[in-house]
N, C-alpha and C. Protein backbone atom coordinates (compact mmCIF):
# COMPACT_ATOMS: atom_id res chain seq x y z
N UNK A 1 329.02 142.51 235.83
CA UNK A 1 328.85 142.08 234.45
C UNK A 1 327.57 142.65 233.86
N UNK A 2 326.33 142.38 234.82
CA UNK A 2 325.49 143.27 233.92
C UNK A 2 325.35 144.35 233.22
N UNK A 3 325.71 145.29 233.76
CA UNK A 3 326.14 146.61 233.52
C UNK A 3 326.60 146.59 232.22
N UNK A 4 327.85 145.82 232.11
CA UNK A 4 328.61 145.89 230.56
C UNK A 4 327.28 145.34 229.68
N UNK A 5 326.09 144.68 230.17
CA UNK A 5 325.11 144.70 228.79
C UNK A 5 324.17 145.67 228.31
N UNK A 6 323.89 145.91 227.51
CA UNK A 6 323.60 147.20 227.01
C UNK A 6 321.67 147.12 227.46
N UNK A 7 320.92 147.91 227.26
CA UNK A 7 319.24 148.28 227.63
C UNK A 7 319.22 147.40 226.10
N UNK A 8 319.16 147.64 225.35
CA UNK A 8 318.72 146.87 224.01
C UNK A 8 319.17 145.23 223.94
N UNK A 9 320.48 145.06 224.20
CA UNK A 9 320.75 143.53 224.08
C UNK A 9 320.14 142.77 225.66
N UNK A 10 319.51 143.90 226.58
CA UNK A 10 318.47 142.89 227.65
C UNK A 10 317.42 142.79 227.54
N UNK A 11 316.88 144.19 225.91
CA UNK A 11 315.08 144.14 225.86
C UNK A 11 315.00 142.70 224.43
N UNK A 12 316.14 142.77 223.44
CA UNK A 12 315.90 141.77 223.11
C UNK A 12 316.15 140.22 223.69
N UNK A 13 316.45 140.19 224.53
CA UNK A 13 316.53 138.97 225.60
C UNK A 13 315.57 138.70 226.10
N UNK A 14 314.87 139.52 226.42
CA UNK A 14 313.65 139.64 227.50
C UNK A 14 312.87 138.89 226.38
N UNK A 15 312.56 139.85 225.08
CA UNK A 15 311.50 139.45 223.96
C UNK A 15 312.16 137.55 222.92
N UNK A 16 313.05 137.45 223.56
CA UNK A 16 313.19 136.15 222.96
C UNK A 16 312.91 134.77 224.18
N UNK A 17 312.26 135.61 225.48
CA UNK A 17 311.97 134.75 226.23
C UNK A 17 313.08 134.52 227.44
N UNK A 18 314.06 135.63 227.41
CA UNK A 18 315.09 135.24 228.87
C UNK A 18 314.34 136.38 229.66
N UNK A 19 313.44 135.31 230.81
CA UNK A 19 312.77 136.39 231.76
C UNK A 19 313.76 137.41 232.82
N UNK A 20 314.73 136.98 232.50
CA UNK A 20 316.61 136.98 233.96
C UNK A 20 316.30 138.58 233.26
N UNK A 21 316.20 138.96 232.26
CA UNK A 21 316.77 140.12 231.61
C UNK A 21 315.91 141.00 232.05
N UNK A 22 314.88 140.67 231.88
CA UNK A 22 313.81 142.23 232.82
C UNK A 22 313.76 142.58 233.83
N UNK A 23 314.28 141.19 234.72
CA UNK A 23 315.08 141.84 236.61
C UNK A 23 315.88 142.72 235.95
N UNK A 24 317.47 142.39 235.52
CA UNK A 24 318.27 143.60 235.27
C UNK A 24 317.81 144.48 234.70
N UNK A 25 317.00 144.68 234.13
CA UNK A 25 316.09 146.23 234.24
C UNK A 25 315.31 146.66 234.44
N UNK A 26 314.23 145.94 235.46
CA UNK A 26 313.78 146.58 236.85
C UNK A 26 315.08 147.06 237.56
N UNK A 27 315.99 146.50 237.91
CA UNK A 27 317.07 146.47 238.68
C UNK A 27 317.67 147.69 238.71
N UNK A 28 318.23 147.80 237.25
CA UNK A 28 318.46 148.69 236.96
C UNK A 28 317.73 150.37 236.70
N UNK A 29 316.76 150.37 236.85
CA UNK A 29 315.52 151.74 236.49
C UNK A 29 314.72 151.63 237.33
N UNK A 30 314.66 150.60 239.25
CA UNK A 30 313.71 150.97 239.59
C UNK A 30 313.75 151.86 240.72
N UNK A 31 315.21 152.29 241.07
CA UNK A 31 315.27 153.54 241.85
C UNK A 31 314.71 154.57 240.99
N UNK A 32 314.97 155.11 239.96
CA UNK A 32 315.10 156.13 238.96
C UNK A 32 313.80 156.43 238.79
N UNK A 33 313.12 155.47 238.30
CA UNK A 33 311.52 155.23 238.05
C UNK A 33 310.69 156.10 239.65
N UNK A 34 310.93 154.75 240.75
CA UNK A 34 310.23 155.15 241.85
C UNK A 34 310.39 157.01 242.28
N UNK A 35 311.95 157.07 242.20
CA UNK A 35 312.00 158.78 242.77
C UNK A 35 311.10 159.49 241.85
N UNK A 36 311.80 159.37 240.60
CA UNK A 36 310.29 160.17 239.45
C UNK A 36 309.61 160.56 239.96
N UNK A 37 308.62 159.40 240.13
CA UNK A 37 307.18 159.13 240.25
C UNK A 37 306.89 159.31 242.09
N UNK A 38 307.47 159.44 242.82
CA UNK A 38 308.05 159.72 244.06
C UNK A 38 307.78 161.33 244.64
N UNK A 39 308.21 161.83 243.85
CA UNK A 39 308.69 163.34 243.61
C UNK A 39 307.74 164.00 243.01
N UNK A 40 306.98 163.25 242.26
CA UNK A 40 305.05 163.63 241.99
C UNK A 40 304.36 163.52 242.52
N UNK A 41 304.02 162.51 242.97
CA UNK A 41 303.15 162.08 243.78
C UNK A 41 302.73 162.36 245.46
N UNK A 42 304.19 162.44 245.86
CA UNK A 42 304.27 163.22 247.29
C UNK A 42 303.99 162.04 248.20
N UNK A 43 303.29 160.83 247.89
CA UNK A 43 302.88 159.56 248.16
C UNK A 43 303.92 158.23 248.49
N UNK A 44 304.51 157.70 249.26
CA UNK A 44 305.26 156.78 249.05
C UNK A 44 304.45 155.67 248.43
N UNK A 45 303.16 155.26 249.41
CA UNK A 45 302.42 153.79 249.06
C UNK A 45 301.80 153.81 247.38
N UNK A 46 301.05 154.72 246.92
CA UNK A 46 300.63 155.59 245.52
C UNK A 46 302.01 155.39 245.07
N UNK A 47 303.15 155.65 245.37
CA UNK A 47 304.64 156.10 244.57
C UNK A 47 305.13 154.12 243.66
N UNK A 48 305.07 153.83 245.35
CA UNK A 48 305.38 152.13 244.89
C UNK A 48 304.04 151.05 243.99
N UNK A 49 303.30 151.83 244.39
CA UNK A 49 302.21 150.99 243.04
C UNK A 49 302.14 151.35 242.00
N UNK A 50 302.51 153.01 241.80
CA UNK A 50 302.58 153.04 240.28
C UNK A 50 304.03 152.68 239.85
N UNK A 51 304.93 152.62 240.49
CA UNK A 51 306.01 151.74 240.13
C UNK A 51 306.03 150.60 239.58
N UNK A 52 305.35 149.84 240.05
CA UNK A 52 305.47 148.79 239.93
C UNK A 52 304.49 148.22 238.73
N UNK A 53 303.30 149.29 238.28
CA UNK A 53 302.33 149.52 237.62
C UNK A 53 303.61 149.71 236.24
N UNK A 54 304.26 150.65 236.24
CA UNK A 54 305.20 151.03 235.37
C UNK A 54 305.88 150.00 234.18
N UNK A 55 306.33 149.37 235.46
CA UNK A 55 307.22 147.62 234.66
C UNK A 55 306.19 146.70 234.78
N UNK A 56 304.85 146.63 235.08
CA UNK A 56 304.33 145.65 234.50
C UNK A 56 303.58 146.17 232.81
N UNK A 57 303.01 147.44 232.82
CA UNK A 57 302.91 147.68 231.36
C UNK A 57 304.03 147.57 230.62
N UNK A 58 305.17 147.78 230.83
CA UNK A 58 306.28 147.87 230.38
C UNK A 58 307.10 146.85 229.77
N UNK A 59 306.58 145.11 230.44
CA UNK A 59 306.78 144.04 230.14
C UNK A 59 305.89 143.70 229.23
N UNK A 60 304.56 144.15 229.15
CA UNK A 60 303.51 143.72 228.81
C UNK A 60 303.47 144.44 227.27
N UNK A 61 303.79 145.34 227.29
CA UNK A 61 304.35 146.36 225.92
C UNK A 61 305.22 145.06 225.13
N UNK A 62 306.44 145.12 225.60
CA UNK A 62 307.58 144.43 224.99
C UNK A 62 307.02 142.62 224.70
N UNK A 63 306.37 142.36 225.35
CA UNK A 63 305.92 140.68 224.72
C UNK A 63 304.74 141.48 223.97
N UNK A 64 303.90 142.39 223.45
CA UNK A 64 303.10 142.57 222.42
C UNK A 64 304.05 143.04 221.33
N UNK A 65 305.39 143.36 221.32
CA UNK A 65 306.35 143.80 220.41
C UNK A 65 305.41 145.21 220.03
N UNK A 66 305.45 146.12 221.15
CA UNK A 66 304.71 147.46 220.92
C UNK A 66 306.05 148.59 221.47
N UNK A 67 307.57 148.03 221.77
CA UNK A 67 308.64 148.71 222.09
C UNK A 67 308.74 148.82 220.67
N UNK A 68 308.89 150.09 220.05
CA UNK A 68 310.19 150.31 219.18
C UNK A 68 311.61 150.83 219.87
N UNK A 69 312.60 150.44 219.35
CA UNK A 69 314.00 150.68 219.98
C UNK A 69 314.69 151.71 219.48
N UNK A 70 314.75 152.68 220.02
CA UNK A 70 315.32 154.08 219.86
C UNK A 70 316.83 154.22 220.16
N UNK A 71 316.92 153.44 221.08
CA UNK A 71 318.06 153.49 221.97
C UNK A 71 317.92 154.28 223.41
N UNK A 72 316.85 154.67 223.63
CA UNK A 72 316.27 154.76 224.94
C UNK A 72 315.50 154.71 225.32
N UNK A 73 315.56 153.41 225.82
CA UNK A 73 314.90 152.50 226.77
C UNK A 73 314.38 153.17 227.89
N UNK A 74 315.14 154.08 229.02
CA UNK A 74 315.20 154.64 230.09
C UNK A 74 314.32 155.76 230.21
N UNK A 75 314.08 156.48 228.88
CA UNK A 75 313.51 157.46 228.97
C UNK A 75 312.42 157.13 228.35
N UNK A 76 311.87 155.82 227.48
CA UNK A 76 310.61 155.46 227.48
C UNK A 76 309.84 154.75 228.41
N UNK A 77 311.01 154.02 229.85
CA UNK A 77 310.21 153.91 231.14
C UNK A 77 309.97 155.30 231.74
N UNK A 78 310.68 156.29 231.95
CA UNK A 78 309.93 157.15 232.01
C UNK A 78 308.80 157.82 231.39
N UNK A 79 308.60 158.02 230.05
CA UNK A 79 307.63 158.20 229.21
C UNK A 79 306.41 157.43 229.55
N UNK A 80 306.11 156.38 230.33
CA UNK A 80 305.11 155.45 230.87
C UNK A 80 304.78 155.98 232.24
N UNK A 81 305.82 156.19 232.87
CA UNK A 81 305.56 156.85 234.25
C UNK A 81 304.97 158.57 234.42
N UNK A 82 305.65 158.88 233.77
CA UNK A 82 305.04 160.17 233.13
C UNK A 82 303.32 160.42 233.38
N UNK A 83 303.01 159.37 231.91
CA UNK A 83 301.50 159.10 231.96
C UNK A 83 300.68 158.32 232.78
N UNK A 84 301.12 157.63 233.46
CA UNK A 84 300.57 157.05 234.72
C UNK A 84 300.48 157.84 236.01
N UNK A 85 301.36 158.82 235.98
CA UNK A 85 301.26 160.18 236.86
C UNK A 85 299.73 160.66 236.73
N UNK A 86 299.83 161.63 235.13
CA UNK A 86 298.92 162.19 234.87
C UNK A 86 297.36 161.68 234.49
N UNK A 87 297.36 160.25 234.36
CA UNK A 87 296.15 159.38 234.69
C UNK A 87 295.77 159.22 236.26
N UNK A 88 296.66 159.31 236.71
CA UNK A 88 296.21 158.99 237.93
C UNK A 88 295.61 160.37 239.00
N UNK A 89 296.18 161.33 238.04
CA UNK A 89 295.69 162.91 238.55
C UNK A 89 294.19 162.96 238.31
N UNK A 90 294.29 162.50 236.95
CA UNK A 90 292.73 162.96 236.62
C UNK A 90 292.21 162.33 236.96
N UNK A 91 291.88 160.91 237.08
CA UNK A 91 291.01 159.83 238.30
C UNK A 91 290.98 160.52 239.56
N UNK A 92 291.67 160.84 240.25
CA UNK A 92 291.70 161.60 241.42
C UNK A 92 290.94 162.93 241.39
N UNK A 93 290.95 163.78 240.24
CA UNK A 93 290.39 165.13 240.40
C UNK A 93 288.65 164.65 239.95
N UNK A 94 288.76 163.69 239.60
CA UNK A 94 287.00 163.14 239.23
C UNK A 94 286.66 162.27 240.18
N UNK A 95 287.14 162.30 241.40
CA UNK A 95 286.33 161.85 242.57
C UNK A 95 285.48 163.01 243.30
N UNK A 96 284.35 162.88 243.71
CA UNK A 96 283.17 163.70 244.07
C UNK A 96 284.02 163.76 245.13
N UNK A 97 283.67 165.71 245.49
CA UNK A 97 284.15 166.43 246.30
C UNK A 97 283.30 167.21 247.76
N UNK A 98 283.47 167.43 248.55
CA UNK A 98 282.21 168.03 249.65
C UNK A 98 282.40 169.61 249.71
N UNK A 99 281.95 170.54 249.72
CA UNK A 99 281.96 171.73 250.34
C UNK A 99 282.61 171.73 251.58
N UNK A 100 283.67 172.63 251.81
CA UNK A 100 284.22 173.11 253.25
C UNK A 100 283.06 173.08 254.11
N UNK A 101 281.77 174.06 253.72
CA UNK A 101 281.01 174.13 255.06
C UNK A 101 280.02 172.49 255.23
N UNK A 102 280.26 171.93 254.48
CA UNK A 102 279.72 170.84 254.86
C UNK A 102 280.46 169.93 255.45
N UNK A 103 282.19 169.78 255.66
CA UNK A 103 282.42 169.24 256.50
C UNK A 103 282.74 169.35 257.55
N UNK A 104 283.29 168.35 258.55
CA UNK A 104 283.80 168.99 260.02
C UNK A 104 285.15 169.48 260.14
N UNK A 105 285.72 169.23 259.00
CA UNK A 105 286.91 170.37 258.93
C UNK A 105 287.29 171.34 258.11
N UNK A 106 287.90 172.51 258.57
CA UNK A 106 288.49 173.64 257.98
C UNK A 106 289.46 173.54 257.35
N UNK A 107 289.54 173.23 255.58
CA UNK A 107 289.95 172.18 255.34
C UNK A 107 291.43 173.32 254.99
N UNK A 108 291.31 174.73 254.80
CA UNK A 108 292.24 175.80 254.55
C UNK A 108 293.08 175.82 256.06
N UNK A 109 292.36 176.09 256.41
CA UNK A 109 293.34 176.27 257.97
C UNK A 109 293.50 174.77 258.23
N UNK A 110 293.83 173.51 257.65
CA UNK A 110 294.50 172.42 258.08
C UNK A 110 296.04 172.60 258.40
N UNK A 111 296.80 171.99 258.83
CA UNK A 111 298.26 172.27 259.05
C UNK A 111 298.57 170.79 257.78
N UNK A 112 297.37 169.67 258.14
CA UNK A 112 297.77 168.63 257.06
C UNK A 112 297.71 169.06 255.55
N UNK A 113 297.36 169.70 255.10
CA UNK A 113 297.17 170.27 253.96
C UNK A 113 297.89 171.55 253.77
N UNK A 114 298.85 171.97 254.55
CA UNK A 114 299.08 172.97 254.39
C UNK A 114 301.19 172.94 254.30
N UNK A 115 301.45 173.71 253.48
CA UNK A 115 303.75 173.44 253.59
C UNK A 115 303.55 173.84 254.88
N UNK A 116 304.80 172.79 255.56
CA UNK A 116 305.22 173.28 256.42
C UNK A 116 305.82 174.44 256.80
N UNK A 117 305.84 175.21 258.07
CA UNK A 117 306.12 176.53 258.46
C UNK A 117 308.31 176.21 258.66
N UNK A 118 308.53 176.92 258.71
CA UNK A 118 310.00 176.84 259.33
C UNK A 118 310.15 175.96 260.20
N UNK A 119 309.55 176.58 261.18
CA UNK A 119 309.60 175.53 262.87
C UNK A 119 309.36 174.09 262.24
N UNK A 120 308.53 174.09 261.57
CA UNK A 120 308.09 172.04 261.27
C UNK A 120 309.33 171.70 260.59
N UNK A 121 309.73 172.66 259.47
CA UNK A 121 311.29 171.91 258.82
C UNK A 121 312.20 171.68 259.82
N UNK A 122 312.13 172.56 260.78
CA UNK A 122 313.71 172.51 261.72
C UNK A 122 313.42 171.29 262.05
N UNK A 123 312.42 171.06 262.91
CA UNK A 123 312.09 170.30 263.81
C UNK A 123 312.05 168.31 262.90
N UNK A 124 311.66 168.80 261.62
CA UNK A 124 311.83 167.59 261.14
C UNK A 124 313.50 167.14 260.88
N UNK A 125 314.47 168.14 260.04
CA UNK A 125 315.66 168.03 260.15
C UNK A 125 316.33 167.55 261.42
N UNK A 126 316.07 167.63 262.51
CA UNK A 126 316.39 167.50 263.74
C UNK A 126 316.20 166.10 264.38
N UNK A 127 314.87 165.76 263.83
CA UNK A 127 314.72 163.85 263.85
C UNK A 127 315.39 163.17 263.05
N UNK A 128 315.57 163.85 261.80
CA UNK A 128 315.98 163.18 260.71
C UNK A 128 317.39 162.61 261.21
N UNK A 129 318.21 163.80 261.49
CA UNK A 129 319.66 163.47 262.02
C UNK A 129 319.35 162.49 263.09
N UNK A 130 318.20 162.96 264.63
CA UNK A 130 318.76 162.01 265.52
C UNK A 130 318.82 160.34 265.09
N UNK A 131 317.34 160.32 264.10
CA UNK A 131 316.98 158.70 263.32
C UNK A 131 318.53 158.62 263.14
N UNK A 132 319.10 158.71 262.33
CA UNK A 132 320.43 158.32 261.37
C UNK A 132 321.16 158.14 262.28
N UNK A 133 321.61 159.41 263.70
CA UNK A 133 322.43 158.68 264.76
C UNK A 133 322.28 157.94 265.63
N UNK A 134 320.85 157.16 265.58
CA UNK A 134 320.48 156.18 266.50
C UNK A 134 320.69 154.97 266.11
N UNK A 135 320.51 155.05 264.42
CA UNK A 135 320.83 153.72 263.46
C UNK A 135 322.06 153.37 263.25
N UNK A 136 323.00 154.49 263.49
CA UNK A 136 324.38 153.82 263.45
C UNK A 136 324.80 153.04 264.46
N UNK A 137 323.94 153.40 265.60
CA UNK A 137 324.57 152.77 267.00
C UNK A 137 323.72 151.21 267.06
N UNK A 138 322.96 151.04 266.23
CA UNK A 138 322.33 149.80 266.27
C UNK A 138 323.13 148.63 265.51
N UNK A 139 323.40 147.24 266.51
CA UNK A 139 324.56 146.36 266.01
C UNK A 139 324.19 146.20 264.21
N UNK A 140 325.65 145.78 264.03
CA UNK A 140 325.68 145.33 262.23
C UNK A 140 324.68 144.98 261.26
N UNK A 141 324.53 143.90 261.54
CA UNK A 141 323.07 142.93 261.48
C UNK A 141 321.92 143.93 261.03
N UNK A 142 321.44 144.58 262.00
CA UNK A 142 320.19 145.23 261.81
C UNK A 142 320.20 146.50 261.63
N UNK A 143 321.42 147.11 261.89
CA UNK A 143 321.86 148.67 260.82
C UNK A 143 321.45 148.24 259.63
N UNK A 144 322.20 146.94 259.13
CA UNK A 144 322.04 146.97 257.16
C UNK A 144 320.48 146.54 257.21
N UNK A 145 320.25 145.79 257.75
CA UNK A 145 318.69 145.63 257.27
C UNK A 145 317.46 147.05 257.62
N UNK A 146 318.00 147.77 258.46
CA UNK A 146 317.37 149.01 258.22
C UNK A 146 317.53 149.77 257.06
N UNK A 147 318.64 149.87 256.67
CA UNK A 147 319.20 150.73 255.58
C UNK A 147 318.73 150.41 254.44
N UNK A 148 318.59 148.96 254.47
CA UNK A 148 318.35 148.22 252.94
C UNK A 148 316.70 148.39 252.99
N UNK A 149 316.09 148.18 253.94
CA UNK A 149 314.27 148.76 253.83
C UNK A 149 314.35 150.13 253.61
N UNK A 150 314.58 150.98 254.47
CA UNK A 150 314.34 152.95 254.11
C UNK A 150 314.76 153.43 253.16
N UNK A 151 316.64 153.29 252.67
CA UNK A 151 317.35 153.55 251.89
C UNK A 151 317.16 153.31 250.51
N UNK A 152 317.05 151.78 250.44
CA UNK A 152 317.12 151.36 249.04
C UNK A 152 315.82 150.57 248.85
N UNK A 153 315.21 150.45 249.30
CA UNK A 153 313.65 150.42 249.39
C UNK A 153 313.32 148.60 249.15
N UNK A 154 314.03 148.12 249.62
CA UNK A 154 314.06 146.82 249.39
C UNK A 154 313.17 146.07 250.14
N UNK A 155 312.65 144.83 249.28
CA UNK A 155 311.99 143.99 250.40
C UNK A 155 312.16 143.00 251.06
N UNK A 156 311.86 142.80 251.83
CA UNK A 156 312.31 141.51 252.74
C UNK A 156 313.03 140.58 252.08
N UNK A 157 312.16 140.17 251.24
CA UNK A 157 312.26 138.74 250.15
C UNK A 157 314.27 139.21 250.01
N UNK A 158 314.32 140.46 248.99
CA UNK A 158 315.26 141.36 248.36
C UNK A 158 316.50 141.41 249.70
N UNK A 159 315.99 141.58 250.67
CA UNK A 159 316.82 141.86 251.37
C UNK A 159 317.59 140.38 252.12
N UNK A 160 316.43 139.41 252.43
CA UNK A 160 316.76 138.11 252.97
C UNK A 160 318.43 137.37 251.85
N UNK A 161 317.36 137.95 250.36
CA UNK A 161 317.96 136.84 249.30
C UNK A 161 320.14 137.51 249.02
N UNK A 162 320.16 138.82 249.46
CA UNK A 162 320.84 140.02 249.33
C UNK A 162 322.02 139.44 250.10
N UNK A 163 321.26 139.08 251.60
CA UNK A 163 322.10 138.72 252.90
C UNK A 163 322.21 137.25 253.05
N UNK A 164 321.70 136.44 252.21
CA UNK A 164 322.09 134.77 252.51
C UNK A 164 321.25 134.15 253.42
N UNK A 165 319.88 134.72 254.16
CA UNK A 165 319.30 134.44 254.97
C UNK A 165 318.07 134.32 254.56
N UNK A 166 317.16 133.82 256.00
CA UNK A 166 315.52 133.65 255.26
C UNK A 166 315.25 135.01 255.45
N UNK A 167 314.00 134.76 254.92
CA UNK A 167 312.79 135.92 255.08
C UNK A 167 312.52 136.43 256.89
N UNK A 168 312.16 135.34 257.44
CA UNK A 168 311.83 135.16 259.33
C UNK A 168 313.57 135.88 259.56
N UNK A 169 314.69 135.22 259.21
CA UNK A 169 315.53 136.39 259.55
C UNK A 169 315.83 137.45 259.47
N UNK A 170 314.99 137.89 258.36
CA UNK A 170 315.42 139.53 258.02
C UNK A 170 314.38 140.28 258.51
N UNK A 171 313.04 139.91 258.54
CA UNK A 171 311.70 140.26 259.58
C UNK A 171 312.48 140.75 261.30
N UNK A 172 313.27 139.28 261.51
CA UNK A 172 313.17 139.39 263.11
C UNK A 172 314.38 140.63 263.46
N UNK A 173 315.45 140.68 262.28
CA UNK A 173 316.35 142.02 262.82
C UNK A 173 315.57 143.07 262.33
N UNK A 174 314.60 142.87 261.40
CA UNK A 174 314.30 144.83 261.33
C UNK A 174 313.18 144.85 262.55
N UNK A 175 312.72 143.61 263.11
CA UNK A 175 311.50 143.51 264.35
C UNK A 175 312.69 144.05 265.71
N UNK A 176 313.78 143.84 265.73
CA UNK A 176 314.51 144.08 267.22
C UNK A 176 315.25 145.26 266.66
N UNK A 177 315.49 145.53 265.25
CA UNK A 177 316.02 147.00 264.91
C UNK A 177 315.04 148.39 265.46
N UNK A 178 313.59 147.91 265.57
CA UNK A 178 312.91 148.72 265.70
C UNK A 178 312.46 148.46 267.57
N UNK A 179 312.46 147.62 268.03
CA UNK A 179 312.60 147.72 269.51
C UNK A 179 313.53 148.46 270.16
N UNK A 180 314.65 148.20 269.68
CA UNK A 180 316.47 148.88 270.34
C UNK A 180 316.01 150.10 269.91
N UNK A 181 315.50 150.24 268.62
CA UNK A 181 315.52 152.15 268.63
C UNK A 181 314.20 152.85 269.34
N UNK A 182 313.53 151.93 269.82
CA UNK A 182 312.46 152.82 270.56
C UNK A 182 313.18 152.53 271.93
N UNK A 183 314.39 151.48 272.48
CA UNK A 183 314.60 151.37 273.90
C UNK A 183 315.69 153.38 273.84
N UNK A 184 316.53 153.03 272.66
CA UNK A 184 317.24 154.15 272.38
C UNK A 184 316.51 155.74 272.74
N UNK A 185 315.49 155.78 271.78
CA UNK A 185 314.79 157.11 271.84
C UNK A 185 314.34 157.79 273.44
N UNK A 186 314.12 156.31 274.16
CA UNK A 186 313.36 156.57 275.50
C UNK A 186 314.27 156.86 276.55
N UNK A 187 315.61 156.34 276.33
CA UNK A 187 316.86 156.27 277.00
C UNK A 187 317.22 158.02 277.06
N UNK A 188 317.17 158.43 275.30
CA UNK A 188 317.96 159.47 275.47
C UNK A 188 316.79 160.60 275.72
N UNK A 189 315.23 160.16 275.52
CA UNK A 189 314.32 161.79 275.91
C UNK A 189 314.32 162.22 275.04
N UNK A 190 314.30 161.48 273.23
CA UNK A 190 314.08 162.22 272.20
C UNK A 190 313.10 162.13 271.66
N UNK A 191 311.89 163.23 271.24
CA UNK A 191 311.01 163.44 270.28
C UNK A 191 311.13 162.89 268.76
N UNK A 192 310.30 162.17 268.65
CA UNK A 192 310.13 161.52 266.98
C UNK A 192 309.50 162.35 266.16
N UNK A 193 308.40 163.11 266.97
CA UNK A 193 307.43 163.56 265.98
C UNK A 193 307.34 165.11 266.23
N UNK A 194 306.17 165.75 265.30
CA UNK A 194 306.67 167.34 264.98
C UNK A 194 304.98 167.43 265.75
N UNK A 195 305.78 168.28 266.35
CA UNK A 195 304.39 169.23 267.36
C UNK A 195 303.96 170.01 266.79
């Protein structure tokens, strides 16, 4: 049903005081938003705070009645994310910097600072798959609660409320989702990480 309501008949909902209406559009725009801003940033933890930075100006706009309504809504949450990108560049490029020879690392010849070579892509493609075929083999239960944290970026709370369960239940399968796949990894002699 949500869906059939339109971005305008949930921003004027929102602004007449139905708070229900700005979940459905977080809900709705906060994959879209996060990859954005995701895909800039290069950052997951940076990615999810300015996310979340996003829809709180964004709420905070619309109760000052500082939305005008265009008819897109979607592309003026982006238009916010946008500039919260590029604020957050320039705060960053105005943090005091050290000279290479003054520190203890070579900061050009880093491999952390540096694209990966071929060998690191293979080698990451190669976990990537075994991760995914280790998670399928992990019982029901804690397949979806993996999927619903990595995949769809959900949180506990999101995920507990999703599945009909508490919070301590959805903790304790992604806590034994992640035991079984390290008993898994050790079983089969597979490398996680890139040499």
């Amino acid at each position: 049903m949500e869906s059939m309501v339109s971005d305008k008949e949930l921003v004027v909902a929102f602004c007449n005081g139905d708070n229900a209406s700005m979940d459905v559009l977080i809900h709705r725009y906060h994959k879209k938003v996060f990859g954005y801003i995701r895909h800039l940033v290069r950052k997951q933890e940076l990615a999810e705070d300015l996310t979340q930075e996003v829809f709180v100006k964004a709420i905070n706009s619309l109760r000052r009645k500082e939305y005008q309504d265009y008819g897109y809504f979607s592309a003026w949450l982006m238009r916010i994310a946008h500039n919260l990108v590029i604020d957050n560049v320039r705060k960053a490029s105005k943090l005091p910097t050290v000279p290479n020879e003054v520190g203890e690392l070579d900061l050009f010849n880093n491999a952390k600072f540096s694209d990966d070579t071929i060998e690191v892509r293979l080698q990451k493609t190669q976990i990537s798959k075994d991760l995914k075929a280790l998670i399928n083999e992990l019982p029901e239960e804690q397949r979806t609660t993996v999927l619903m944290r990595i995949n769809l970026d959900m949180s506990f709370k999101e995920i507990a409320e999703s599945q009909g369960i508490s919070i301590n239940t959805a903790l304790g399968r992604m806590r034994y989702a992640i035991i079984n796949l390290r008993k898994k990894i050790e079983e089969k002699n597979l490398t996680m990480m890139v040499i």
